[in-house]
PDB file of N, CA and C in Angstrom:
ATOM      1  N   UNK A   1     -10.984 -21.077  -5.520  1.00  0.00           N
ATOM      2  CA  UNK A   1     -10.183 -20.333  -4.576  1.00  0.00           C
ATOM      3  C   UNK A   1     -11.066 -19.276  -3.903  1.00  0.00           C
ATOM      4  N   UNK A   2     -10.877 -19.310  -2.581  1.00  0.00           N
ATOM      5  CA  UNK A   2     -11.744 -17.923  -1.519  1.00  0.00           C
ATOM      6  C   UNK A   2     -11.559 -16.724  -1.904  1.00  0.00           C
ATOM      7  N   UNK A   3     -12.464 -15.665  -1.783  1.00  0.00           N
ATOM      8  CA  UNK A   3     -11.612 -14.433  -2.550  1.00  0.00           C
ATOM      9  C   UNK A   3     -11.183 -14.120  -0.960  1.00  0.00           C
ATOM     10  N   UNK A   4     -10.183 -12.945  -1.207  1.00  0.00           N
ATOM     11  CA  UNK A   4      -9.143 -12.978  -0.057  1.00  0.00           C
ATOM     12  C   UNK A   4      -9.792 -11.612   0.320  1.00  0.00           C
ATOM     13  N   UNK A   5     -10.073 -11.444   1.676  1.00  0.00           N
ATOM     14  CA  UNK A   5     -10.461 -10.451   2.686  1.00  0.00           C
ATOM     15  C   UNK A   5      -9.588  -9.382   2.814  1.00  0.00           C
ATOM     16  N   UNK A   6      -9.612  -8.313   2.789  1.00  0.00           N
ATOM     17  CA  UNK A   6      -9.089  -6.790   2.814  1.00  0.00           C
ATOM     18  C   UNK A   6      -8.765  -5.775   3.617  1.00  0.00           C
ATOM     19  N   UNK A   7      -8.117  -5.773   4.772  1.00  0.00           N
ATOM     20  CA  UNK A   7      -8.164  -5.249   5.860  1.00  0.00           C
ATOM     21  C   UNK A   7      -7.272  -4.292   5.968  1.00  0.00           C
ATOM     22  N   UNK A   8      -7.572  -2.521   6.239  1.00  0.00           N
ATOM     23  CA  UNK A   8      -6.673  -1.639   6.550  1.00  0.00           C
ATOM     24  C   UNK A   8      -6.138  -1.556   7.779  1.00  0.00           C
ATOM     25  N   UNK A   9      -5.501  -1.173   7.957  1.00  0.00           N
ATOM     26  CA  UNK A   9      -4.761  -1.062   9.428  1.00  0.00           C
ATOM     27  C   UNK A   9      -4.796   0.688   9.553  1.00  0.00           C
ATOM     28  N   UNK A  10      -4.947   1.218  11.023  1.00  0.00           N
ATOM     29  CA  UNK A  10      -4.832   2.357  11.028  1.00  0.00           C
ATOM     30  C   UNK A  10      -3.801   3.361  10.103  1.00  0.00           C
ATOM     31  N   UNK A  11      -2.571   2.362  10.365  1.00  0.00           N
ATOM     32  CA  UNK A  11      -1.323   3.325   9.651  1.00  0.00           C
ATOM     33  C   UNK A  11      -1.536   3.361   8.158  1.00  0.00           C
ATOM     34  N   UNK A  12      -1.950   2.187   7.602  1.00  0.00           N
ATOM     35  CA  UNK A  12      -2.309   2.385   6.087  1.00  0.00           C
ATOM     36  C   UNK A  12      -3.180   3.595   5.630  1.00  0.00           C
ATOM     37  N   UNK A  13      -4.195   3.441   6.730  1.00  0.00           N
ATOM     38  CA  UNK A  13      -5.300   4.960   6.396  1.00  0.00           C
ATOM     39  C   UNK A  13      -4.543   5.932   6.666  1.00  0.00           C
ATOM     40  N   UNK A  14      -4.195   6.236   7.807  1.00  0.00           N
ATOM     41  CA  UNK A  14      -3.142   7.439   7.749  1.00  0.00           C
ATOM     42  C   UNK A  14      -2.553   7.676   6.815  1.00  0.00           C
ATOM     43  N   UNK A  15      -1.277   6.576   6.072  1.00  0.00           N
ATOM     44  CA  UNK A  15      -0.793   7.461   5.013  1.00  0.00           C
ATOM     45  C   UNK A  15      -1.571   7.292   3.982  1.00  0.00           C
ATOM     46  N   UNK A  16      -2.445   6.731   3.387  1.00  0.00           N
ATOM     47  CA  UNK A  16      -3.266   6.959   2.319  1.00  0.00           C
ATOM     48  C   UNK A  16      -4.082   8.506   2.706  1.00  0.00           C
ATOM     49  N   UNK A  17      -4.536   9.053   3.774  1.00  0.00           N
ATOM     50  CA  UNK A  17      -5.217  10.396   4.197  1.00  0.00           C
ATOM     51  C   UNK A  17      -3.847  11.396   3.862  1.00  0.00           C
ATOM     52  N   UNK A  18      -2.435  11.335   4.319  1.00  0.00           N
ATOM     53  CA  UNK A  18      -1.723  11.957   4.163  1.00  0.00           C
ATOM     54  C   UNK A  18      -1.152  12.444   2.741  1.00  0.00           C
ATOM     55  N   UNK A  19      -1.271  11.099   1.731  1.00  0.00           N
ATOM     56  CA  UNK A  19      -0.890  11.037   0.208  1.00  0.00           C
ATOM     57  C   UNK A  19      -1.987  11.875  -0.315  1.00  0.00           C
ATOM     58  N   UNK A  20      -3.195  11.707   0.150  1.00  0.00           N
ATOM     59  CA  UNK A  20      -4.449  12.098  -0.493  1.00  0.00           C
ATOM     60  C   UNK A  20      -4.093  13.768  -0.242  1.00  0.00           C
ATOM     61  N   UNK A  21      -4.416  14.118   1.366  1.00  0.00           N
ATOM     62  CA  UNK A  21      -4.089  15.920   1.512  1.00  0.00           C
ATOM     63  C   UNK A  21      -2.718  16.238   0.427  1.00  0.00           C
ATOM     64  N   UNK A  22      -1.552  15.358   0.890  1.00  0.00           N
ATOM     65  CA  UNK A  22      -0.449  16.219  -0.087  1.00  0.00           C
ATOM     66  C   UNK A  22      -1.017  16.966  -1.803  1.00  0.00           C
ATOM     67  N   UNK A  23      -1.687  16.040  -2.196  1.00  0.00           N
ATOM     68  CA  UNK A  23      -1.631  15.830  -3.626  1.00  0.00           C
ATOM     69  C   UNK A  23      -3.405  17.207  -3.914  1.00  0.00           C
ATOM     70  N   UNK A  24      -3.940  16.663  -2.934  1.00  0.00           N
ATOM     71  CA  UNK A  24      -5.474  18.138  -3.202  1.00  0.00           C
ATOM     72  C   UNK A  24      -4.645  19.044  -3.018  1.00  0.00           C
ATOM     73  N   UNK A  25      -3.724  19.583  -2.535  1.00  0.00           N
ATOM     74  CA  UNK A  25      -2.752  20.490  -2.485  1.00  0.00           C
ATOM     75  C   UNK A  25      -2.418  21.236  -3.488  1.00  0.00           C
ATOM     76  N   UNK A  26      -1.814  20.489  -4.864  1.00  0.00           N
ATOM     77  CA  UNK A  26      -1.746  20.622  -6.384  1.00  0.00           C
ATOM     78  C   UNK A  26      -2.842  20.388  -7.612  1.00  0.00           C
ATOM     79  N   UNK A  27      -3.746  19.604  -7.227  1.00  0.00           N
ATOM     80  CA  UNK A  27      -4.970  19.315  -7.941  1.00  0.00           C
ATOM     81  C   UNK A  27      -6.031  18.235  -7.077  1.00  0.00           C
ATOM     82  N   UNK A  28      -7.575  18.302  -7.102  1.00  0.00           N
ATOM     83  CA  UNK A  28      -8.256  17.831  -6.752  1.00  0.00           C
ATOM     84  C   UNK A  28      -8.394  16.429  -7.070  1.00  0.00           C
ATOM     85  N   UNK A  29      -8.595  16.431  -8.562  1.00  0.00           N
ATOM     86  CA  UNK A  29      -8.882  15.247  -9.411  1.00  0.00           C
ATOM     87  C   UNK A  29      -7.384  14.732  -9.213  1.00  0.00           C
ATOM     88  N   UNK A  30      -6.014  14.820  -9.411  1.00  0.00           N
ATOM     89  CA  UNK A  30      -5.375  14.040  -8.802  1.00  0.00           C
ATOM     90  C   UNK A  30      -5.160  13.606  -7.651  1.00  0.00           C
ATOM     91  N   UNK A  31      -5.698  14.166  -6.882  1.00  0.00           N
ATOM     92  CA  UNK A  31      -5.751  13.265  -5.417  1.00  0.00           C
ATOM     93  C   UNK A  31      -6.714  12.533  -5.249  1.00  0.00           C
ATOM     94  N   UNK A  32      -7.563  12.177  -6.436  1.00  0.00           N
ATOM     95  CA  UNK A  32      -8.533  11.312  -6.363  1.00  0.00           C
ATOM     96  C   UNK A  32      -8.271  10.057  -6.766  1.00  0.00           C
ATOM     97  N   UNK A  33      -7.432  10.277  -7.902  1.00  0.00           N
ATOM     98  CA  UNK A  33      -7.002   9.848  -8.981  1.00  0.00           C
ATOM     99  C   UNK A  33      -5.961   8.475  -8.190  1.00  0.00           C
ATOM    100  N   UNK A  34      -5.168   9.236  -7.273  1.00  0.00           N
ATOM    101  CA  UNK A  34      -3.946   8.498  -6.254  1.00  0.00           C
ATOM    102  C   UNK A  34      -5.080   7.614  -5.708  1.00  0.00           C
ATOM    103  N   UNK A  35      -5.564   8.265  -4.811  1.00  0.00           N
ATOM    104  CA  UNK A  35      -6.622   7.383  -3.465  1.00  0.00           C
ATOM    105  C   UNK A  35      -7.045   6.086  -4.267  1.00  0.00           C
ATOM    106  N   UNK A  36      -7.878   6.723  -5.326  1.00  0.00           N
ATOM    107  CA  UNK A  36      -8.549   5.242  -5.816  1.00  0.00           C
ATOM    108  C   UNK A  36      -7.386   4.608  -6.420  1.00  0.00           C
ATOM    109  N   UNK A  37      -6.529   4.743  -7.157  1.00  0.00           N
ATOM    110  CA  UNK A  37      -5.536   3.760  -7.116  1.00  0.00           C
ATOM    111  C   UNK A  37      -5.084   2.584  -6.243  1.00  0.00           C
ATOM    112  N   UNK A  38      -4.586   3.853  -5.464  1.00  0.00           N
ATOM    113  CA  UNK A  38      -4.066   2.755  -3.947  1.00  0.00           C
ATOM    114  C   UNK A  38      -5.208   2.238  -3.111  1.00  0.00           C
ATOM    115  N   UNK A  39      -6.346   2.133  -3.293  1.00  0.00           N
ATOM    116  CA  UNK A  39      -7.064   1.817  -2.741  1.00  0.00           C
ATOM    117  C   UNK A  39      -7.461   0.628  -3.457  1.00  0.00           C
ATOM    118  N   UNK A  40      -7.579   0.284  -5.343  1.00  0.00           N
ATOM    119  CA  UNK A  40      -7.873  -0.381  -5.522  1.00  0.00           C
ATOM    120  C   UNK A  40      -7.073  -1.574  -5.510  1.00  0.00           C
ATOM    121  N   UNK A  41      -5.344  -0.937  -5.184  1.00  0.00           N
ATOM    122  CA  UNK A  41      -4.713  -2.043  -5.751  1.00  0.00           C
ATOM    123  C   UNK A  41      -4.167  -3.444  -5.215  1.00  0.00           C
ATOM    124  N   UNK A  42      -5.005  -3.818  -3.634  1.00  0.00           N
ATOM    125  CA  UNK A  42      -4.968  -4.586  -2.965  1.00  0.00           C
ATOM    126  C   UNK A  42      -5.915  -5.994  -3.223  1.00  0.00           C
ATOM    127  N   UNK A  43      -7.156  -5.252  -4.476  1.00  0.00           N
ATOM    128  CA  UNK A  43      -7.957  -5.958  -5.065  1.00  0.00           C
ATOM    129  C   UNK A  43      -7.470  -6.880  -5.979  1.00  0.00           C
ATOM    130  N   UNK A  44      -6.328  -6.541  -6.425  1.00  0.00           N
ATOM    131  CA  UNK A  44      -5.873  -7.017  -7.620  1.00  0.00           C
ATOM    132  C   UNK A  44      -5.093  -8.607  -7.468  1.00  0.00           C
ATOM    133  N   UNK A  45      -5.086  -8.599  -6.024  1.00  0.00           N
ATOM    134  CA  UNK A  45      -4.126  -9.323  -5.431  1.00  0.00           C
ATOM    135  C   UNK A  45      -5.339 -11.357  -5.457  1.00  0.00           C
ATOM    136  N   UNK A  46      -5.216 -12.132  -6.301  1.00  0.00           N
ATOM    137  CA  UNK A  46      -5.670 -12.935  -6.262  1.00  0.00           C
ATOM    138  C   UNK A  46      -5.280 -14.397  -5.717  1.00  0.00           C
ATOM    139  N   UNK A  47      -4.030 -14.313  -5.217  1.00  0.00           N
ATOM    140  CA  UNK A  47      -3.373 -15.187  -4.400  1.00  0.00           C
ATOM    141  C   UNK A  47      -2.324 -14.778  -3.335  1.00  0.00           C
ATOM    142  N   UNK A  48      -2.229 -15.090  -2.299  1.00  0.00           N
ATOM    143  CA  UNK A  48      -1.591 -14.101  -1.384  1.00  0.00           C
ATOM    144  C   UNK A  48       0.196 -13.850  -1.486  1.00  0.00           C
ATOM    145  N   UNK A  49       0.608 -14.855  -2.445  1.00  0.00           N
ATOM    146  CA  UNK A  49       2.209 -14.514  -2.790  1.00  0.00           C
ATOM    147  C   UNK A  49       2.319 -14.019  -4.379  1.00  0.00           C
ATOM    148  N   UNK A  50       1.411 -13.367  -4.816  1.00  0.00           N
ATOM    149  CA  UNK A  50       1.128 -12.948  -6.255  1.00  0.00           C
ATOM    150  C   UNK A  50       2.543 -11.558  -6.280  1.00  0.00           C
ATOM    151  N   UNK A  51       2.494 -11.124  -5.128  1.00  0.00           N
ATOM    152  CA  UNK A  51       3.473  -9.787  -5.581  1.00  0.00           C
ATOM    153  C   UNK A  51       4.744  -9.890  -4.464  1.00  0.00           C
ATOM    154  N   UNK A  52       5.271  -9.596  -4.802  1.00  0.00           N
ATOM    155  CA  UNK A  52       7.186  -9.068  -4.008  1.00  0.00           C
ATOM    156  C   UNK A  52       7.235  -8.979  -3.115  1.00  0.00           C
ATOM    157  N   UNK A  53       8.481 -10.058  -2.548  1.00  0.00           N
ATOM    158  CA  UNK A  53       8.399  -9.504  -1.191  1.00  0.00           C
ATOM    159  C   UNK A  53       9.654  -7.981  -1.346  1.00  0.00           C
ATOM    160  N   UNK A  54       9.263  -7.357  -0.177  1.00  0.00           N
ATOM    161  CA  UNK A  54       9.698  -6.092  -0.045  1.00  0.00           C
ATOM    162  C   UNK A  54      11.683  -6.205  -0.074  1.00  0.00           C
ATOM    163  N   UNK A  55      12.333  -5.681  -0.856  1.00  0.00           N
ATOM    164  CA  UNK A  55      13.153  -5.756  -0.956  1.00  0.00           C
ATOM    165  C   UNK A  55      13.947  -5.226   0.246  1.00  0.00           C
ATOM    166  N   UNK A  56      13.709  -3.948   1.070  1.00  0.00           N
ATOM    167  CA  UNK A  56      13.703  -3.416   2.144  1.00  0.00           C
ATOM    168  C   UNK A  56      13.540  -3.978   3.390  1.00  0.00           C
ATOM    169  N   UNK A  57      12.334  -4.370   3.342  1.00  0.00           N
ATOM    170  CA  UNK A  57      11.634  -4.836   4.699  1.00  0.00           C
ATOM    171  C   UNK A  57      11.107  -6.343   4.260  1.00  0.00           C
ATOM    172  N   UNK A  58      11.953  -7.849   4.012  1.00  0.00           N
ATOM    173  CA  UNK A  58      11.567  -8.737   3.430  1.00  0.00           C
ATOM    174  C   UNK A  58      10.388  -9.657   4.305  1.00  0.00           C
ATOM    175  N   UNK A  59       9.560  -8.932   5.657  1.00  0.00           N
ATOM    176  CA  UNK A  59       8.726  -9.872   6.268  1.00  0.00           C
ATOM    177  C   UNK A  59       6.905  -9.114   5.619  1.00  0.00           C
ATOM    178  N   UNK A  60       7.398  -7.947   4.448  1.00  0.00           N
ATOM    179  CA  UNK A  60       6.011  -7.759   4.423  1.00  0.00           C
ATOM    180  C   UNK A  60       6.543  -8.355   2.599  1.00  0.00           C
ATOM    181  N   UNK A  61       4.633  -7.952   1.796  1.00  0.00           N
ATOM    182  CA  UNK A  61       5.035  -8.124   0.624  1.00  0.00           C
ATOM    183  C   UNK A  61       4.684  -6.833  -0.127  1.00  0.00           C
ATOM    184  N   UNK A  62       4.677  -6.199  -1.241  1.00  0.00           N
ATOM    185  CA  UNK A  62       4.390  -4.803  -1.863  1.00  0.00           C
ATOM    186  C   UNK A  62       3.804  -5.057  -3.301  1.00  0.00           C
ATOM    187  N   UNK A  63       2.975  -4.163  -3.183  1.00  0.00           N
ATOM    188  CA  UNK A  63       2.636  -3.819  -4.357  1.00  0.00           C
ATOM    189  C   UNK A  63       3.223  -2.219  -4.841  1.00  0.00           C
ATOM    190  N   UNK A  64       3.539  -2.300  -5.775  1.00  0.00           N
ATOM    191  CA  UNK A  64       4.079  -0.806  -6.269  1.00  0.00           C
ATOM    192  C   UNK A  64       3.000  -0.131  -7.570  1.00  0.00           C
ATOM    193  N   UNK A  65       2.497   1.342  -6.798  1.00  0.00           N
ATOM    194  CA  UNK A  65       1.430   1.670  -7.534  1.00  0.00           C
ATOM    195  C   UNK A  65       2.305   3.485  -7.344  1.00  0.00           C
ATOM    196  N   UNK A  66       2.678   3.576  -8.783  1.00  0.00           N
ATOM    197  CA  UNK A  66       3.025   4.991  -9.157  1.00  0.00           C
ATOM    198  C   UNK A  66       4.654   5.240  -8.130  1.00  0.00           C
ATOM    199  N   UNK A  67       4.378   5.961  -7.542  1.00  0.00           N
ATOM    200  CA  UNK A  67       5.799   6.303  -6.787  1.00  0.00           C
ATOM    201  C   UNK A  67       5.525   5.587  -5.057  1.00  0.00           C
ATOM    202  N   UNK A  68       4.448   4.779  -4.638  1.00  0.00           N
ATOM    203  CA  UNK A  68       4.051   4.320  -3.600  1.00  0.00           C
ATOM    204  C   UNK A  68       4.258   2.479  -3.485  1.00  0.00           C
ATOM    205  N   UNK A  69       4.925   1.922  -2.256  1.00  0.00           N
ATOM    206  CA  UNK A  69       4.686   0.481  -1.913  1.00  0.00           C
ATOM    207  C   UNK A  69       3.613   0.666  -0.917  1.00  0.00           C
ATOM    208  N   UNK A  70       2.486  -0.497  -1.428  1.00  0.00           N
ATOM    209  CA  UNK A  70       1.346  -0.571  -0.629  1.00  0.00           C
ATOM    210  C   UNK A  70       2.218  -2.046   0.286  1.00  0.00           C
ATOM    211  N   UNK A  71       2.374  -1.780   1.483  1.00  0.00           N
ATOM    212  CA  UNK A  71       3.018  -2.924   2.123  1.00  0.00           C
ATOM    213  C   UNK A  71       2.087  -3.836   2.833  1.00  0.00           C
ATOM    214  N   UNK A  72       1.592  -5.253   2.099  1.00  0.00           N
ATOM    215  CA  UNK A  72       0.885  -6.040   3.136  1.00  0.00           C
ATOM    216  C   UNK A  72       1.528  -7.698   3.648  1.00  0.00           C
ATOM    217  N   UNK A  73       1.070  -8.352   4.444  1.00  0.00           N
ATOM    218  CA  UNK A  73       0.751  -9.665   4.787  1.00  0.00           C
ATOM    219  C   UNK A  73      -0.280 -10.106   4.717  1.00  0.00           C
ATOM    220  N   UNK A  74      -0.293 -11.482   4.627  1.00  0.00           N
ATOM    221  CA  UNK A  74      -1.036 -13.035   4.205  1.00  0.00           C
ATOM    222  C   UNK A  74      -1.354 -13.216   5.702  1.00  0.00           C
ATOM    223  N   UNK A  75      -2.648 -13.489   5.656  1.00  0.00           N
ATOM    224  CA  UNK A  75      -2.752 -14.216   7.131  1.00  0.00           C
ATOM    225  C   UNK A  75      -4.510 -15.077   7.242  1.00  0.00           C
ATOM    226  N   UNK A  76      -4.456 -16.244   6.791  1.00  0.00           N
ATOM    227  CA  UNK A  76      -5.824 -17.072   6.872  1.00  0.00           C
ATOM    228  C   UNK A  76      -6.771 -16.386   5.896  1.00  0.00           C
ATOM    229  N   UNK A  77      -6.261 -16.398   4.595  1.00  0.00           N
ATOM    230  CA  UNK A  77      -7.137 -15.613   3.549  1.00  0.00           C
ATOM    231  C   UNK A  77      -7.549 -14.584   3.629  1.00  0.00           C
ATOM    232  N   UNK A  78      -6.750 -13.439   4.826  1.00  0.00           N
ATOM    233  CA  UNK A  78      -6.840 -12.009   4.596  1.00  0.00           C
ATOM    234  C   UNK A  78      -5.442 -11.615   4.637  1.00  0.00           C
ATOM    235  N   UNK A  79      -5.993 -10.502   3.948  1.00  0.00           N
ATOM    236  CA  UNK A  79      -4.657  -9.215   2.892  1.00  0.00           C
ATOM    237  C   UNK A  79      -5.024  -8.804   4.447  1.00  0.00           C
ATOM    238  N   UNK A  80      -3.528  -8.015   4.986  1.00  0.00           N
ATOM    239  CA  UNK A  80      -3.822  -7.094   5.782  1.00  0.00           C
ATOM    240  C   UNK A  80      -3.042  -5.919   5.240  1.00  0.00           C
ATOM    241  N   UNK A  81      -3.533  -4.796   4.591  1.00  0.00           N
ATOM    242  CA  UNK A  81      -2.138  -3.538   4.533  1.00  0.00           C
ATOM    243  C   UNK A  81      -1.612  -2.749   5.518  1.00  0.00           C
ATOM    244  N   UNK A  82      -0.404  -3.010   5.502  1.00  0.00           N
ATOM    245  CA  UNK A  82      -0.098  -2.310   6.996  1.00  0.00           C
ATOM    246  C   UNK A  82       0.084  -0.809   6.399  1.00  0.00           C
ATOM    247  N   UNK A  83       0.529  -0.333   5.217  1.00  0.00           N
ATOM    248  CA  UNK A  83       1.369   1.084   5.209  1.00  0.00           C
ATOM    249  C   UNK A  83       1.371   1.272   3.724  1.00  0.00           C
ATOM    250  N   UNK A  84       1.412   2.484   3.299  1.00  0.00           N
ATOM    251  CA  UNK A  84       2.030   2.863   2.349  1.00  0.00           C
ATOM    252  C   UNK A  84       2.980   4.083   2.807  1.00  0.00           C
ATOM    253  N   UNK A  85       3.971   3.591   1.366  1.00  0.00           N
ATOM    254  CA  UNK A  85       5.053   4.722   1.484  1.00  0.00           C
ATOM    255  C   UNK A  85       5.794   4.978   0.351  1.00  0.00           C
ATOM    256  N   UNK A  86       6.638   5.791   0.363  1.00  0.00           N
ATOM    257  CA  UNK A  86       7.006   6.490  -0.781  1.00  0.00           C
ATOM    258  C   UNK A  86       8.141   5.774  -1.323  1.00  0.00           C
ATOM    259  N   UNK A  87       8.858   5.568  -2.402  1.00  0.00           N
ATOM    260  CA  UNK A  87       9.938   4.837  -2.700  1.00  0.00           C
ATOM    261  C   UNK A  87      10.664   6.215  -3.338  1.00  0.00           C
ATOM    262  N   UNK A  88      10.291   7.045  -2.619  1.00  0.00           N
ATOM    263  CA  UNK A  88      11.274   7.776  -3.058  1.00  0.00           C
ATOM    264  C   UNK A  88      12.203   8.352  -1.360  1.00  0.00           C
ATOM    265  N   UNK A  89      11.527   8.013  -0.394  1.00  0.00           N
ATOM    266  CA  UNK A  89      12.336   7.897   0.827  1.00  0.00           C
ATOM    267  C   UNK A  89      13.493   7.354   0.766  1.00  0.00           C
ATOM    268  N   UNK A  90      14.483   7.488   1.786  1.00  0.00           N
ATOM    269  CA  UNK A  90      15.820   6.877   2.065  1.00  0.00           C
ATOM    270  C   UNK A  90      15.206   5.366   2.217  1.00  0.00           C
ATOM    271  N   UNK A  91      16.387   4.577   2.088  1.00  0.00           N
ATOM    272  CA  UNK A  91      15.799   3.404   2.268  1.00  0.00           C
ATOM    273  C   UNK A  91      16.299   3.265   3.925  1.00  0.00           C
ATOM    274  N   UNK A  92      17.138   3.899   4.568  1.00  0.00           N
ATOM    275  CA  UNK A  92      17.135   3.550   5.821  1.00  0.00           C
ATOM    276  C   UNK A  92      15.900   4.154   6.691  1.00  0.00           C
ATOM    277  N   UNK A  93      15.073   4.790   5.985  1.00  0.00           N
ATOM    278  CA  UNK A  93      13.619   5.735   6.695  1.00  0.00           C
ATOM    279  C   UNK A  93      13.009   4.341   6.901  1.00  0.00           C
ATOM    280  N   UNK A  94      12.580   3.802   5.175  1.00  0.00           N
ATOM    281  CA  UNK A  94      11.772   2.608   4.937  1.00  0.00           C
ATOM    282  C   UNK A  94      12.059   1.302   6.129  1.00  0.00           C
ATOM    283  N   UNK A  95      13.543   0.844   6.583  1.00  0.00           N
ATOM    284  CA  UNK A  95      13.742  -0.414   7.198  1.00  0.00           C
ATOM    285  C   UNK A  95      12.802  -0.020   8.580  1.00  0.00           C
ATOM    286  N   UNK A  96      12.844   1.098   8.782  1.00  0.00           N
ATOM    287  CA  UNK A  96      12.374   1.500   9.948  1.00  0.00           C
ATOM    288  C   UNK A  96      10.790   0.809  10.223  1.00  0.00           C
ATOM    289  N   UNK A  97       9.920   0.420   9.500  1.00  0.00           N
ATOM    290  CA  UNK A  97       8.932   0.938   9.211  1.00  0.00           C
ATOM    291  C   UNK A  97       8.546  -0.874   9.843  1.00  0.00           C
TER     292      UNK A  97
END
Protein backbone atom coordinates (compact mmCIF):
# COMPACT_ATOMS: atom_id res chain seq x y z
CA UNK A 1 0.00 0.00 0.00
CA UNK A 2 1.32 3.86 -0.99
CA UNK A 3 1.90 5.75 2.07
CA UNK A 4 -0.74 8.47 1.82
CA UNK A 5 0.41 12.20 1.19
CA UNK A 6 -0.39 14.98 3.83
CA UNK A 7 -1.62 18.16 2.87
CA UNK A 8 -2.65 21.28 5.09
CA UNK A 9 -4.96 23.61 3.86
CA UNK A 10 -4.67 27.22 4.93
CA UNK A 11 -7.68 26.97 7.39
CA UNK A 12 -6.21 23.89 9.09
CA UNK A 13 -2.97 26.04 9.85
CA UNK A 14 -4.94 28.76 11.01
CA UNK A 15 -6.72 26.91 13.55
CA UNK A 16 -3.90 24.76 14.57
CA UNK A 17 -1.83 28.59 15.01
CA UNK A 18 -4.98 29.68 16.88
CA UNK A 19 -5.20 26.33 19.32
CA UNK A 20 -1.46 26.69 19.67
CA UNK A 21 -1.60 30.86 20.82
CA UNK A 22 -4.80 29.96 23.03
CA UNK A 23 -3.06 27.31 25.03
CA UNK A 24 0.94 29.36 25.33
CA UNK A 25 -1.48 31.55 27.00
CA UNK A 26 -1.72 29.01 30.12
CA UNK A 27 1.50 27.04 29.62
CA UNK A 28 4.25 26.78 27.01
CA UNK A 29 4.96 23.09 27.08
CA UNK A 30 1.26 22.56 26.68
CA UNK A 31 0.89 24.26 23.66
CA UNK A 32 3.47 22.22 22.40
CA UNK A 33 2.25 19.36 23.68
CA UNK A 34 -1.43 20.15 21.56
CA UNK A 35 0.49 21.23 18.20
CA UNK A 36 2.48 18.09 18.03
CA UNK A 37 -0.43 16.08 18.70
CA UNK A 38 -2.60 17.44 16.12
CA UNK A 39 -0.05 17.60 13.93
CA UNK A 40 0.92 14.11 14.29
CA UNK A 41 -2.35 12.69 14.12
CA UNK A 42 -3.00 12.68 10.39
CA UNK A 43 0.08 10.29 10.29
CA UNK A 44 -1.63 7.76 11.93
CA UNK A 45 -4.08 7.50 9.26
CA UNK A 46 -2.96 4.29 7.12
CA UNK A 47 -5.88 3.84 4.86
CA UNK A 48 -8.00 6.65 3.83
CA UNK A 49 -11.49 5.35 5.47
CA UNK A 50 -9.57 4.20 8.72
CA UNK A 51 -11.50 6.96 10.87
CA UNK A 52 -15.29 8.50 11.09
CA UNK A 53 -17.05 10.05 9.07
CA UNK A 54 -18.01 13.33 10.79
CA UNK A 55 -21.15 12.93 12.48
CA UNK A 56 -21.90 16.74 11.92
CA UNK A 57 -20.58 17.43 8.67
CA UNK A 58 -20.86 13.68 7.01
CA UNK A 59 -18.80 14.79 3.55
CA UNK A 60 -15.50 15.15 5.62
CA UNK A 61 -13.91 12.34 7.87
CA UNK A 62 -12.33 13.14 11.68
CA UNK A 63 -10.02 12.21 13.70
CA UNK A 64 -10.61 13.14 17.38
CA UNK A 65 -7.44 14.16 19.29
CA UNK A 66 -8.19 15.51 23.00
CA UNK A 67 -11.12 18.04 22.82
CA UNK A 68 -10.31 18.73 18.82
CA UNK A 69 -11.81 17.01 15.25
CA UNK A 70 -8.96 17.14 12.84
CA UNK A 71 -11.45 17.22 9.72
CA UNK A 72 -10.03 15.62 6.45
CA UNK A 73 -10.74 14.05 2.86
CA UNK A 74 -9.41 11.19 0.65
CA UNK A 75 -8.46 12.30 -2.63
CA UNK A 76 -5.85 10.05 -5.04
CA UNK A 77 -3.75 8.92 -2.02
CA UNK A 78 -3.69 12.28 -0.34
CA UNK A 79 -5.08 13.18 3.23
CA UNK A 80 -6.10 16.68 2.75
CA UNK A 81 -6.97 18.45 6.37
CA UNK A 82 -9.22 20.99 5.89
CA UNK A 83 -9.81 22.29 9.74
CA UNK A 84 -9.66 21.67 13.12
CA UNK A 85 -12.16 22.43 15.67
CA UNK A 86 -13.37 22.19 18.92
CA UNK A 87 -16.12 19.64 19.91
CA UNK A 88 -16.91 21.56 22.41
CA UNK A 89 -18.64 24.25 19.95
CA UNK A 90 -22.40 24.28 19.22
CA UNK A 91 -22.94 21.84 16.80
CA UNK A 92 -24.87 24.32 14.66
CA UNK A 93 -21.29 26.57 14.63
CA UNK A 94 -19.64 23.10 13.40
CA UNK A 95 -22.42 22.35 10.27
CA UNK A 96 -21.31 25.64 9.23
CA UNK A 97 -17.92 24.77 8.57
Amino acid sequence: MAKLKIIWTRQAKEALKSIYDYYKEKSLQGAKNVRLELLNSPKTIHFAKQYQIDDINPKYRRIVVRDFKVLYKEHNNTILVLDIVSTRQSPDVLKKK
